[in-house]
N, C-alpha and C. Protein backbone atom coordinates (compact mmCIF):
# COMPACT_ATOMS: atom_id res chain seq x y z
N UNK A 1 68.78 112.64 109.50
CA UNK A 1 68.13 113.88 109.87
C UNK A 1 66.91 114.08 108.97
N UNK A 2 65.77 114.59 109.66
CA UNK A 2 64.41 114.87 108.52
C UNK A 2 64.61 115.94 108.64
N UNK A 3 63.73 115.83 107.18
CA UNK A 3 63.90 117.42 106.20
C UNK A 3 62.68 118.43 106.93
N UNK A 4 62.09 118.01 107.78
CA UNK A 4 61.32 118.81 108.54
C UNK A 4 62.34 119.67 110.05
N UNK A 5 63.42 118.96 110.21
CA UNK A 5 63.78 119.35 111.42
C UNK A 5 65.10 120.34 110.76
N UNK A 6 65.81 119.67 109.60
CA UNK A 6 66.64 120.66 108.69
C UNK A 6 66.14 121.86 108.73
N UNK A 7 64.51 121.92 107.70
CA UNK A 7 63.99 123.51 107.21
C UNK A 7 64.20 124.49 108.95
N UNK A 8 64.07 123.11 109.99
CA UNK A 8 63.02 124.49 111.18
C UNK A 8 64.99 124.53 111.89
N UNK A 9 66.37 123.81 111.58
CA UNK A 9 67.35 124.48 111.80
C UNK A 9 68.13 125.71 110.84
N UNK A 10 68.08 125.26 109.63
CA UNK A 10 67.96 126.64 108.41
C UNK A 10 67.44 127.56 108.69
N UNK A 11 66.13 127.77 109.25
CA UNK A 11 65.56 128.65 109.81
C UNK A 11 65.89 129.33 111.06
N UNK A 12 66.23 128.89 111.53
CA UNK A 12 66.94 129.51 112.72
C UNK A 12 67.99 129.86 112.64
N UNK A 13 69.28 129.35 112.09
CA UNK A 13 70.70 129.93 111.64
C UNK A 13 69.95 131.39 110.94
N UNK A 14 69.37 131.20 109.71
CA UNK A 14 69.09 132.25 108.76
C UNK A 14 68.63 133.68 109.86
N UNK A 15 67.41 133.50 110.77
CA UNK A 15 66.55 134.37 111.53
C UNK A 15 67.51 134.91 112.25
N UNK A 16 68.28 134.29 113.26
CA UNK A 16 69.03 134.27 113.99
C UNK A 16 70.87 135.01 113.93
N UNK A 17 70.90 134.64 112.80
CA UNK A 17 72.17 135.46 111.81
C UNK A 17 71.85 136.75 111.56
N UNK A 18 70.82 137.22 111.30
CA UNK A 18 70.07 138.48 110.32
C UNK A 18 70.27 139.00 111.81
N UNK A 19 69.26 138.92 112.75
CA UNK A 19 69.40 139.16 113.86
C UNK A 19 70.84 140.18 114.72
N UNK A 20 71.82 139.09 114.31
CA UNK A 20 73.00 139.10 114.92
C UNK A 20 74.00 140.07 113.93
N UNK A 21 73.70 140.15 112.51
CA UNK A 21 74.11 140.87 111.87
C UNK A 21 73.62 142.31 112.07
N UNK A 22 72.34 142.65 112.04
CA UNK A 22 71.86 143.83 112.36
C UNK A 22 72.19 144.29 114.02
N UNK A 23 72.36 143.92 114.83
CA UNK A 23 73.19 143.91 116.03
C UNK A 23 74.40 144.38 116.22
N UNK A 24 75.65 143.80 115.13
CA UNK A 24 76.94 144.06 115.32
C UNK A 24 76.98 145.46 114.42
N UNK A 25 75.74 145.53 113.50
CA UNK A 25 76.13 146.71 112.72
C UNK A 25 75.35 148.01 113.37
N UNK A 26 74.91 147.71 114.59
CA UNK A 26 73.81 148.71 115.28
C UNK A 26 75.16 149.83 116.38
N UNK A 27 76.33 149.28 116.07
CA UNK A 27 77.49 149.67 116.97
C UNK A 27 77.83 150.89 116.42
N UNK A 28 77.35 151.02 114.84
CA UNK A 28 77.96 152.42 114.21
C UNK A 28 76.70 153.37 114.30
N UNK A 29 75.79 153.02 115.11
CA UNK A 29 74.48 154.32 115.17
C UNK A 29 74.16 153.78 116.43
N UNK A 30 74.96 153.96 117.49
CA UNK A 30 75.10 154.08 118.92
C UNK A 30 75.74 153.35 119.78
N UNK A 31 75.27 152.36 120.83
CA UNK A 31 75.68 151.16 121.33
C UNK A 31 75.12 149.80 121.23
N UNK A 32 76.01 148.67 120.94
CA UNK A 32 75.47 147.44 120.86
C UNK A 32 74.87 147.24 122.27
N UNK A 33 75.58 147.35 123.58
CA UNK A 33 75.28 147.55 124.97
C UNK A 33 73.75 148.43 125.08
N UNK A 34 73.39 148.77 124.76
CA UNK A 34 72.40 149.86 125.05
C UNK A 34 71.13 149.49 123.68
N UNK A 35 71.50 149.07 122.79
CA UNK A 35 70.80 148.40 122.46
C UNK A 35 70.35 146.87 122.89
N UNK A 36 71.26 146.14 123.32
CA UNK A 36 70.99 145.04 124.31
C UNK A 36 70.17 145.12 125.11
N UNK A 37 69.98 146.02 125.78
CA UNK A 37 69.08 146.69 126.95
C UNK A 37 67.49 147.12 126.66
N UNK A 38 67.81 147.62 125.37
CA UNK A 38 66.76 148.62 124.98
C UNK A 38 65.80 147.06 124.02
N UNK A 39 66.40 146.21 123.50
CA UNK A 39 65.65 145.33 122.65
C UNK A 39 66.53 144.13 123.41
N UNK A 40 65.98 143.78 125.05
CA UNK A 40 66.89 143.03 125.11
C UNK A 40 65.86 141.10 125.00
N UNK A 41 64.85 141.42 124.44
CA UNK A 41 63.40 140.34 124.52
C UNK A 41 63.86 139.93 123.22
N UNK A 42 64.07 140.43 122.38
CA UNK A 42 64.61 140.04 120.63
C UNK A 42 66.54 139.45 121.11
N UNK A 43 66.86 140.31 121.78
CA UNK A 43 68.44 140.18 120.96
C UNK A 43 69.09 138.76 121.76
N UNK A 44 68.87 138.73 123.02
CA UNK A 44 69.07 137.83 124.12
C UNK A 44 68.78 136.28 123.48
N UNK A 45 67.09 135.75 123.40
CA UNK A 45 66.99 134.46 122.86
C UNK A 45 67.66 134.23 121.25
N UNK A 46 67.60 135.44 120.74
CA UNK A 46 68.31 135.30 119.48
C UNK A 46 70.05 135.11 119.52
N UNK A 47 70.58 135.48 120.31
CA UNK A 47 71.57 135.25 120.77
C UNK A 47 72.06 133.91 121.03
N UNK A 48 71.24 133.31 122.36
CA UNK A 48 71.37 132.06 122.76
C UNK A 48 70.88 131.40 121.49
N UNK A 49 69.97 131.20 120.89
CA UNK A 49 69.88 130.20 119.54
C UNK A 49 70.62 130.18 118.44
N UNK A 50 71.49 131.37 118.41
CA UNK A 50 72.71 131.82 117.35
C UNK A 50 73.08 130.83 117.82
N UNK A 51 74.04 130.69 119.45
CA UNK A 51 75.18 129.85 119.88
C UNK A 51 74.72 128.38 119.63
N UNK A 52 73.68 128.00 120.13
CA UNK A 52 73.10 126.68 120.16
C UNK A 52 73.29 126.53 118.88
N UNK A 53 72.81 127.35 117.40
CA UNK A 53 72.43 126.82 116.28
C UNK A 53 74.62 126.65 115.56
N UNK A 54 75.42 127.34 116.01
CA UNK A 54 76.60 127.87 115.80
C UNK A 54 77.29 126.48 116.32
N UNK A 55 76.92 125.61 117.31
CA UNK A 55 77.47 124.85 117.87
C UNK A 55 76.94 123.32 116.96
N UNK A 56 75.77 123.52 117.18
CA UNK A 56 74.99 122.64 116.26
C UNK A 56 75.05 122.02 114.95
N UNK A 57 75.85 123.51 114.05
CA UNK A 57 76.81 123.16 113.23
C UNK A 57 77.96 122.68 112.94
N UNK A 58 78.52 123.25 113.85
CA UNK A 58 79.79 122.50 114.26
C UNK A 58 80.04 121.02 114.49
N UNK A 59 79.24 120.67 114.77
CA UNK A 59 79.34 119.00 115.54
C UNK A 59 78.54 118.44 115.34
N UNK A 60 77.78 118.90 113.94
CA UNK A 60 76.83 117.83 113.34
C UNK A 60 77.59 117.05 112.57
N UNK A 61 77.50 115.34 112.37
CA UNK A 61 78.36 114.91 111.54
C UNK A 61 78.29 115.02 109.99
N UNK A 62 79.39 114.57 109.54
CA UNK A 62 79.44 114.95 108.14
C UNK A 62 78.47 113.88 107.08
N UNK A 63 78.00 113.01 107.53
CA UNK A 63 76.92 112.61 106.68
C UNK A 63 75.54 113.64 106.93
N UNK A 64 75.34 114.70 107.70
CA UNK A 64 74.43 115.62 107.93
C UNK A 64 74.59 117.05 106.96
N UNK A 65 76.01 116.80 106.41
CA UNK A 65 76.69 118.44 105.57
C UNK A 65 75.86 118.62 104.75
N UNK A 66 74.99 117.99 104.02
CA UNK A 66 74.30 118.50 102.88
C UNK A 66 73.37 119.40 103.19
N UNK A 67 72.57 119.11 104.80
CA UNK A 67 71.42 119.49 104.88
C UNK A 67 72.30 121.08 105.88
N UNK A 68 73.40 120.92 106.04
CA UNK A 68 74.28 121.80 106.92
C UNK A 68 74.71 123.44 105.94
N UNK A 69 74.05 123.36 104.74
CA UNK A 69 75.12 124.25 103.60
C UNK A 69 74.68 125.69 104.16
N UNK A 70 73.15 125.73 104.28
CA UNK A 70 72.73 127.18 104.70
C UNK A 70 72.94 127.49 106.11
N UNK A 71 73.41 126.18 106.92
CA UNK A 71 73.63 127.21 108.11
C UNK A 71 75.00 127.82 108.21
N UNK A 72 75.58 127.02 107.25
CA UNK A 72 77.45 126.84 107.34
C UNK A 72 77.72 128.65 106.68
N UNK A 73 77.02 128.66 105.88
CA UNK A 73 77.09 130.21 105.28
C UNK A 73 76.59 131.06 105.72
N UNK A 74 75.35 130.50 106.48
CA UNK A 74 74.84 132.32 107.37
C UNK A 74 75.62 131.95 108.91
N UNK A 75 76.63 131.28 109.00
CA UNK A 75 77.51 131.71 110.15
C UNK A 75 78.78 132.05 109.65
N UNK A 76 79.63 131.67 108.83
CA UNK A 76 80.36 131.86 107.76
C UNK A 76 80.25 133.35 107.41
N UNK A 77 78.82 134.40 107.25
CA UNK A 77 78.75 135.52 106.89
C UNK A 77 79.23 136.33 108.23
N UNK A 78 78.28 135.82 109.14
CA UNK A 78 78.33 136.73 110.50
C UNK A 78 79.81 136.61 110.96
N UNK A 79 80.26 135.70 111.08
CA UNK A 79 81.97 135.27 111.27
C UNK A 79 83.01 136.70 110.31
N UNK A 80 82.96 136.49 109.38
CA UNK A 80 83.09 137.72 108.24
C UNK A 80 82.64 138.75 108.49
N UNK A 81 81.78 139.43 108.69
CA UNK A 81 81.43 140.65 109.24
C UNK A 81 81.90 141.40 110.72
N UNK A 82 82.16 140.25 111.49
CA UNK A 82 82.73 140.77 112.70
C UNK A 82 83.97 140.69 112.27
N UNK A 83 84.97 139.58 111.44
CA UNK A 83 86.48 140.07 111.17
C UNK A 83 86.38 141.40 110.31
N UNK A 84 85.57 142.02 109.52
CA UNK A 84 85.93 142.49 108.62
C UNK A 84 85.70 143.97 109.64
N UNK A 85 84.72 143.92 110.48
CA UNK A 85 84.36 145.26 111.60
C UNK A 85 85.73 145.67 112.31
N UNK A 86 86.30 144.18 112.83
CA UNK A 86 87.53 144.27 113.51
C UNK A 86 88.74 144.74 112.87
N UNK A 87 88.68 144.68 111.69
CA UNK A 87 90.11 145.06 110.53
C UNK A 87 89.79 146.69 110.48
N UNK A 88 88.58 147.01 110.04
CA UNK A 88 88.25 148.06 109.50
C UNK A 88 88.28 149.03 110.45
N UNK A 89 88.11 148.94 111.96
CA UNK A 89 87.94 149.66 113.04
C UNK A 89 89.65 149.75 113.71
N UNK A 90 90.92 148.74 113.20
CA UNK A 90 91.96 148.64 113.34
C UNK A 90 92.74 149.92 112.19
N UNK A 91 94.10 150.29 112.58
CA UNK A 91 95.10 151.19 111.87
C UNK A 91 95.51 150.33 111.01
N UNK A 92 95.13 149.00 110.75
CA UNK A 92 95.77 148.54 109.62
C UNK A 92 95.65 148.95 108.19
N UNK A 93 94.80 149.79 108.02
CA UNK A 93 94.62 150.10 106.38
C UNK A 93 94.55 152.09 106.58
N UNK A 94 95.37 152.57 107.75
CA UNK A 94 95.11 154.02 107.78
C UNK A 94 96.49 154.39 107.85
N UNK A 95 96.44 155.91 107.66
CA UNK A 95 97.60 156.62 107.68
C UNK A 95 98.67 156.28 109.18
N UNK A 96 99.98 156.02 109.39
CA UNK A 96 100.53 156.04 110.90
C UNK A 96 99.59 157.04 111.84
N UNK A 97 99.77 156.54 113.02
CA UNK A 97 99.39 158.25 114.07
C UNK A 97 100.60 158.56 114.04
N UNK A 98 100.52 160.11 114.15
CA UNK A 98 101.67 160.71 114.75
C UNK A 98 101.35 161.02 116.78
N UNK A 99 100.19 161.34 116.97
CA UNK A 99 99.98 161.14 117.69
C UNK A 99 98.08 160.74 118.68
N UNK A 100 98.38 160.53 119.56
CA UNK A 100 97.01 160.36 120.28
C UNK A 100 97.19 160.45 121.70
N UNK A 101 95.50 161.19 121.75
CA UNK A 101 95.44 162.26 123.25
C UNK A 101 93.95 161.10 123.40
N UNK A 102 93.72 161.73 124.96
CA UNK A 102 92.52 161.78 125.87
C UNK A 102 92.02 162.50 126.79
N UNK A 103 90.54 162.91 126.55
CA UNK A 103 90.55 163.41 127.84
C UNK A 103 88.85 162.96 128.13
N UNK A 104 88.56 163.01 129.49
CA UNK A 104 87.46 161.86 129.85
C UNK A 104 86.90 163.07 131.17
N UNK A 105 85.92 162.71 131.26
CA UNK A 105 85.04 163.13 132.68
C UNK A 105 84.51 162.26 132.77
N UNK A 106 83.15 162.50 133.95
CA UNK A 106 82.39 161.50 134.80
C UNK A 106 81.64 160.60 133.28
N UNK A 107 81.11 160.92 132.58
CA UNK A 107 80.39 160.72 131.40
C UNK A 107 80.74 160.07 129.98
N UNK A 108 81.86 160.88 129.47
CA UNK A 108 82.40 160.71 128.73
C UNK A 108 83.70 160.37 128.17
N UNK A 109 84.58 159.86 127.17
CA UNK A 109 85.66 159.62 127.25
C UNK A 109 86.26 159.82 125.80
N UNK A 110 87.12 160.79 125.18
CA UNK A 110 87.19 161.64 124.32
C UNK A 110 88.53 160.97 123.72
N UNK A 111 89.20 160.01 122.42
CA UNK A 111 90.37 160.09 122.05
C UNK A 111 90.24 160.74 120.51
N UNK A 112 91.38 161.33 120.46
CA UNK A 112 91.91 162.47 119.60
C UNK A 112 93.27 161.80 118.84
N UNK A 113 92.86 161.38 117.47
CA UNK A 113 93.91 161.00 116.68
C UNK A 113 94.65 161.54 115.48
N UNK A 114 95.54 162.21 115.39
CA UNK A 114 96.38 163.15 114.25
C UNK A 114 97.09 161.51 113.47
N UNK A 115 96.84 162.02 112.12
CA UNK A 115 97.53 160.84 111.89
C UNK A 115 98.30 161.08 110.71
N UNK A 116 99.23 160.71 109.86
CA UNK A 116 100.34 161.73 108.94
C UNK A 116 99.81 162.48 108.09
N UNK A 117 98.58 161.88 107.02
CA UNK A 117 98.20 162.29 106.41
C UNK A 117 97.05 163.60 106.30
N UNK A 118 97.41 164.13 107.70
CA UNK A 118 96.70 165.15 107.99
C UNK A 118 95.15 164.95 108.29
N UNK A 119 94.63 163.83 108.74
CA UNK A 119 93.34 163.44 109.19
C UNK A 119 93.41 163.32 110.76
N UNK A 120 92.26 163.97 110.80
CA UNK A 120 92.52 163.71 112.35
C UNK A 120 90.70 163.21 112.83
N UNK A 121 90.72 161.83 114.02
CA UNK A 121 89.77 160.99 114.16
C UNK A 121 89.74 161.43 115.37
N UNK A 122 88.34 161.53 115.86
CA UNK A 122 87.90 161.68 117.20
C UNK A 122 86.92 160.53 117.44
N UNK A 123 87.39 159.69 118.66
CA UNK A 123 86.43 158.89 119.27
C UNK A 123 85.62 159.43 120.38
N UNK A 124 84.19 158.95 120.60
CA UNK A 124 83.48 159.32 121.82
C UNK A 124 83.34 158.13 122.80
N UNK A 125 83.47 157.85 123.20
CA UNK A 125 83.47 156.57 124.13
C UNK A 125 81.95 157.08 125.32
N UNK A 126 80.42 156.68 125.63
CA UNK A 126 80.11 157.06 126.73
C UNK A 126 79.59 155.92 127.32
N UNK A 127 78.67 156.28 128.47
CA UNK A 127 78.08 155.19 129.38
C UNK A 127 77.58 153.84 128.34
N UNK A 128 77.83 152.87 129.50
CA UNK A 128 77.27 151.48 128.52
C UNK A 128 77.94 151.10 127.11
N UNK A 129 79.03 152.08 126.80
CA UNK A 129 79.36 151.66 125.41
C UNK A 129 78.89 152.57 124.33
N UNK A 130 78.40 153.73 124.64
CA UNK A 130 77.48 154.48 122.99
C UNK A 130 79.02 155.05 122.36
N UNK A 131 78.71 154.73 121.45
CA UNK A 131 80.31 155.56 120.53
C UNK A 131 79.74 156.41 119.54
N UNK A 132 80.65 157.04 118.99
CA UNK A 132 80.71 158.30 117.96
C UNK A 132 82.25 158.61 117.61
N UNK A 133 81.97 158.39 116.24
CA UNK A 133 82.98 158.45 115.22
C UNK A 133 83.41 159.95 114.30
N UNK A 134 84.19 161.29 114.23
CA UNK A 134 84.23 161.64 113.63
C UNK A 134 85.36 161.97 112.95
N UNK A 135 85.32 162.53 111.79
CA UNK A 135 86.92 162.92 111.54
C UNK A 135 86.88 164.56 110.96
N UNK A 136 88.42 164.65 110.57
CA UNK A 136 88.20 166.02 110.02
C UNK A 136 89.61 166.08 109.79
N UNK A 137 90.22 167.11 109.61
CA UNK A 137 91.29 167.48 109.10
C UNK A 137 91.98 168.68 109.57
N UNK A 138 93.43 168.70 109.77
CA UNK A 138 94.22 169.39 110.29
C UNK A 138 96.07 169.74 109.64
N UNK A 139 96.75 170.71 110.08
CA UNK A 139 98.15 170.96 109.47
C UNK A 139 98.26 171.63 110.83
N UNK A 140 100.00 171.70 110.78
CA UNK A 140 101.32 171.61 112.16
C UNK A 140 101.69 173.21 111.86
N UNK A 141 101.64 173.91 113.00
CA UNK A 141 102.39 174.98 112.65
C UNK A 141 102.88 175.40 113.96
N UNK A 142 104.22 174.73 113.92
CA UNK A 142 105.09 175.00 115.29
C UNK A 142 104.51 174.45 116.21
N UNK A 143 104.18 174.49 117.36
CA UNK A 143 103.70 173.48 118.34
C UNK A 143 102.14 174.07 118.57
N UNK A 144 101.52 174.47 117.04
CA UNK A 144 100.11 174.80 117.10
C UNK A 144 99.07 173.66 116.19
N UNK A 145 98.21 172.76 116.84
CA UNK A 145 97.42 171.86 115.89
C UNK A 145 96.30 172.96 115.38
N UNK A 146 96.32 173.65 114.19
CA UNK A 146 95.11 174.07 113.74
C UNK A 146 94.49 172.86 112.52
N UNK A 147 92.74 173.42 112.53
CA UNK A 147 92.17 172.09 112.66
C UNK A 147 91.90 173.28 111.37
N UNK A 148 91.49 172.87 110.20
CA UNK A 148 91.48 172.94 108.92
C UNK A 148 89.64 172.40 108.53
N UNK A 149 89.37 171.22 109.35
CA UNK A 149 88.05 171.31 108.94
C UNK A 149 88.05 170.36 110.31
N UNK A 150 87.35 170.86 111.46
CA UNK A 150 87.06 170.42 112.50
C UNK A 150 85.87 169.03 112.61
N UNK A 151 86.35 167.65 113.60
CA UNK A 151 85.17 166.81 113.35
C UNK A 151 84.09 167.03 114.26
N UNK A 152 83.06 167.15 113.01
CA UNK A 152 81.73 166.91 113.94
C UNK A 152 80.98 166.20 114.38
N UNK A 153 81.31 166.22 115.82
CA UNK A 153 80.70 165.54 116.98
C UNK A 153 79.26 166.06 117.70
N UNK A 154 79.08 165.48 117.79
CA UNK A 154 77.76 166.08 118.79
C UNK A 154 78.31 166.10 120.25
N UNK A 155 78.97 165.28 120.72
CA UNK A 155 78.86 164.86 122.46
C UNK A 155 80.27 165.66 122.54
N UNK A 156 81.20 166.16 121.86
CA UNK A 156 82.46 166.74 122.03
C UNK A 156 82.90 168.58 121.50
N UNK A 157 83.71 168.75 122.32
CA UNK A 157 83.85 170.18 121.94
C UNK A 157 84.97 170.19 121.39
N UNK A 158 85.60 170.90 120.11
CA UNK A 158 87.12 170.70 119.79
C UNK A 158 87.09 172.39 118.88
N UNK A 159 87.63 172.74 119.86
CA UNK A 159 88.07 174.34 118.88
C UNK A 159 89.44 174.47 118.03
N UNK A 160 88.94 175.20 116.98
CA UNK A 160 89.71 175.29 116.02
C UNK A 160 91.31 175.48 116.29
N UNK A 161 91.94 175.90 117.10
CA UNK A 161 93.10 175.50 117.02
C UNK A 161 93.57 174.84 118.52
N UNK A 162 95.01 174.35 118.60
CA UNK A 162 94.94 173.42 120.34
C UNK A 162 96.81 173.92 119.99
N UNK A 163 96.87 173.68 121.33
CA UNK A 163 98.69 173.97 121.72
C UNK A 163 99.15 172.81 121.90
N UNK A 164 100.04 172.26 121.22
CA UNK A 164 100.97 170.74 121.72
C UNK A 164 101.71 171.03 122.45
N UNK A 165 101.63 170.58 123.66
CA UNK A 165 102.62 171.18 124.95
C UNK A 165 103.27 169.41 125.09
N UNK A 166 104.51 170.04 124.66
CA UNK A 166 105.27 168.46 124.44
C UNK A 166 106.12 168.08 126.01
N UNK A 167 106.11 169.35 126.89
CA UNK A 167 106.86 169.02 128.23
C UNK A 167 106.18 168.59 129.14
N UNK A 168 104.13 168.93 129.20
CA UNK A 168 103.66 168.36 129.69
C UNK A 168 103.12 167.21 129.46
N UNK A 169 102.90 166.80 128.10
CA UNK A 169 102.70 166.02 127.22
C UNK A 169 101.05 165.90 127.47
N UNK A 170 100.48 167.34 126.66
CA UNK A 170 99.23 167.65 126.93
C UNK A 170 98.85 168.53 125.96
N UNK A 171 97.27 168.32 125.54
CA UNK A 171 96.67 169.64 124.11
C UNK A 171 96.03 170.45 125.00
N UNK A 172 97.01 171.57 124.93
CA UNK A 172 95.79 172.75 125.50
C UNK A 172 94.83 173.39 124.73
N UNK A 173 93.38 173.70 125.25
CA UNK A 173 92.73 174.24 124.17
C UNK A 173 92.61 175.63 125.00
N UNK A 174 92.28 175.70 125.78
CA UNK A 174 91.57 177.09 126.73
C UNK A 174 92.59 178.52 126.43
N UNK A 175 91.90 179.54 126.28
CA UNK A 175 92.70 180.71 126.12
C UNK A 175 92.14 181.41 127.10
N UNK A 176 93.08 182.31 127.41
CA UNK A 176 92.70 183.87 128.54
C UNK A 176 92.43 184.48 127.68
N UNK A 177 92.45 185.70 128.36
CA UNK A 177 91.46 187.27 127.49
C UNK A 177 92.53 187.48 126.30
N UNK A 178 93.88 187.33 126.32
CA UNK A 178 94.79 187.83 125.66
C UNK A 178 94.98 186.86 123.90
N UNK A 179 94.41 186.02 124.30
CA UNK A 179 94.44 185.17 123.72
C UNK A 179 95.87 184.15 123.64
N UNK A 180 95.97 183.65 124.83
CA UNK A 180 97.47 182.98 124.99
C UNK A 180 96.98 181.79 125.55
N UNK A 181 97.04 180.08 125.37
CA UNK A 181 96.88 178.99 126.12
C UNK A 181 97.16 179.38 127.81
N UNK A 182 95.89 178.81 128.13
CA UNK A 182 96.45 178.45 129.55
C UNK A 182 97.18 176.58 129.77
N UNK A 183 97.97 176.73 130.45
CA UNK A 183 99.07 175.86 130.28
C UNK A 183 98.73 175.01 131.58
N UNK A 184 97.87 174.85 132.61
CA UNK A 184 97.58 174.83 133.75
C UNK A 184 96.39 173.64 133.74
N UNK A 185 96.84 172.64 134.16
CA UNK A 185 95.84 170.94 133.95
C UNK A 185 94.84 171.29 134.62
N UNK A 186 93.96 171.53 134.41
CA UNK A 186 92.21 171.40 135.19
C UNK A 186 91.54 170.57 134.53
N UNK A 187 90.50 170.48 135.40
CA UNK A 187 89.63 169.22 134.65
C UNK A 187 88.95 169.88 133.09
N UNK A 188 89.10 169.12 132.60
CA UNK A 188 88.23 169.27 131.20
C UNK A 188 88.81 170.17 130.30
N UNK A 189 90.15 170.80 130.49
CA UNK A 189 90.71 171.55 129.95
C UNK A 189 92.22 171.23 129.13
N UNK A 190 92.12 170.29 129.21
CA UNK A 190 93.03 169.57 128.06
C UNK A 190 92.95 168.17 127.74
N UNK A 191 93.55 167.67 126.44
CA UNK A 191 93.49 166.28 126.20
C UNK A 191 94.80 165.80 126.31
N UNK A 192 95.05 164.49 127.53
CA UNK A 192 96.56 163.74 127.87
C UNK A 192 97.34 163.04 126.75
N UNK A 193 98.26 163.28 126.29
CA UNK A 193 98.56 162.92 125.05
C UNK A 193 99.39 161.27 125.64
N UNK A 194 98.72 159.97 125.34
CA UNK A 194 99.45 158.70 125.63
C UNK A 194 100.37 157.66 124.42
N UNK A 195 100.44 158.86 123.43
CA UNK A 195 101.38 157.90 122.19
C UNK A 195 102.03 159.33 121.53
């Protein structure tokens, strides 16, 4: 292999990694999907030359490893960053749930996570993939979730306290004039509790 065709594959793992790194981390300030779209002239050929350069490594032979070290590590990183996204975005290092709700319209798609330690996580799920992450905090009082420090969302509404209706297996939030839950499934008026 010449050291001219090495620098211009180094170069491309390296460009191409950075690329792909700033990409997977573009998921926590909106959508990777929607950024695909929106920069899809950058992310697309950078993409395909990731794989080509990803493969390239792979099955170059081993009298080639020397000239192989920088690509082996800027895929080696990106490899690592997506396990470490995947662990970190997993319940493996969080409190149990006690439980988790949903509730979704044409637009949006809302899960609601109580979890022992009195944290409670709201996902936003919308078109194309845009997410939003918040949390906040909550305590149990009889089959009332009051929310202690409510998460702030932009795309979601969550009022300070919700009814655990364990027979329908549903959070009511909506009150009448009296101030008593309405107990009565309409759209957008409660979250389906599925755990």
């Amino acid at each position: 292999m010449s050291a001219e065709k090495s620098i211009f594959n180094n170069t491309v793992a390296i460009i191409t990694s950075v690329i792909m790194i700033v990409w997977m981390i573009s998921s926590y300030f909106g959508s990777m999907i929607l950024h695909l779209f929106e920069y899809w002239y950058i992310i697309l050929p950078a993409l395909l030359l990731y794989v080509i350069s990803f493969f390239n490594t792979i099955l170059s032979p081993r009298k080639h490893f020397k000239y192989s070290k920088i690509k082996i590590v800027c895929h080696a990183v990106v490899f690592l960053l997506f396990v470490g996204m995947v662990v970190g975005e997993s319940d493996l290092f969080k409190s149990a749930r006690i439980l988790t709700a949903i509730k979704s319209d044409d637009r949006y798609f809302d899960t609601l996570i109580l979890r022992e330690n009195g944290v409670v996580e709201m996902y936003g799920t919308g078109l194309l993939g845009n997410t939003e992450t918040c949390y906040g905090s909550y305590r149990l009082k009889g089959d009332l979730i009051i929310f202690t420090k409510l998460p702030d969302c932009k795309n979601a509404y969550i009022p300070s306290v919700m009814l655990w209706d364990k027979k329908q297996k549903a959070l009511f939030f909506n009150q009448d004039e009296n101030g008593g839950f309405i107990k009565e499934k309409h759209f957008l008026n409660y979250f389906e509790i599925v755990q």
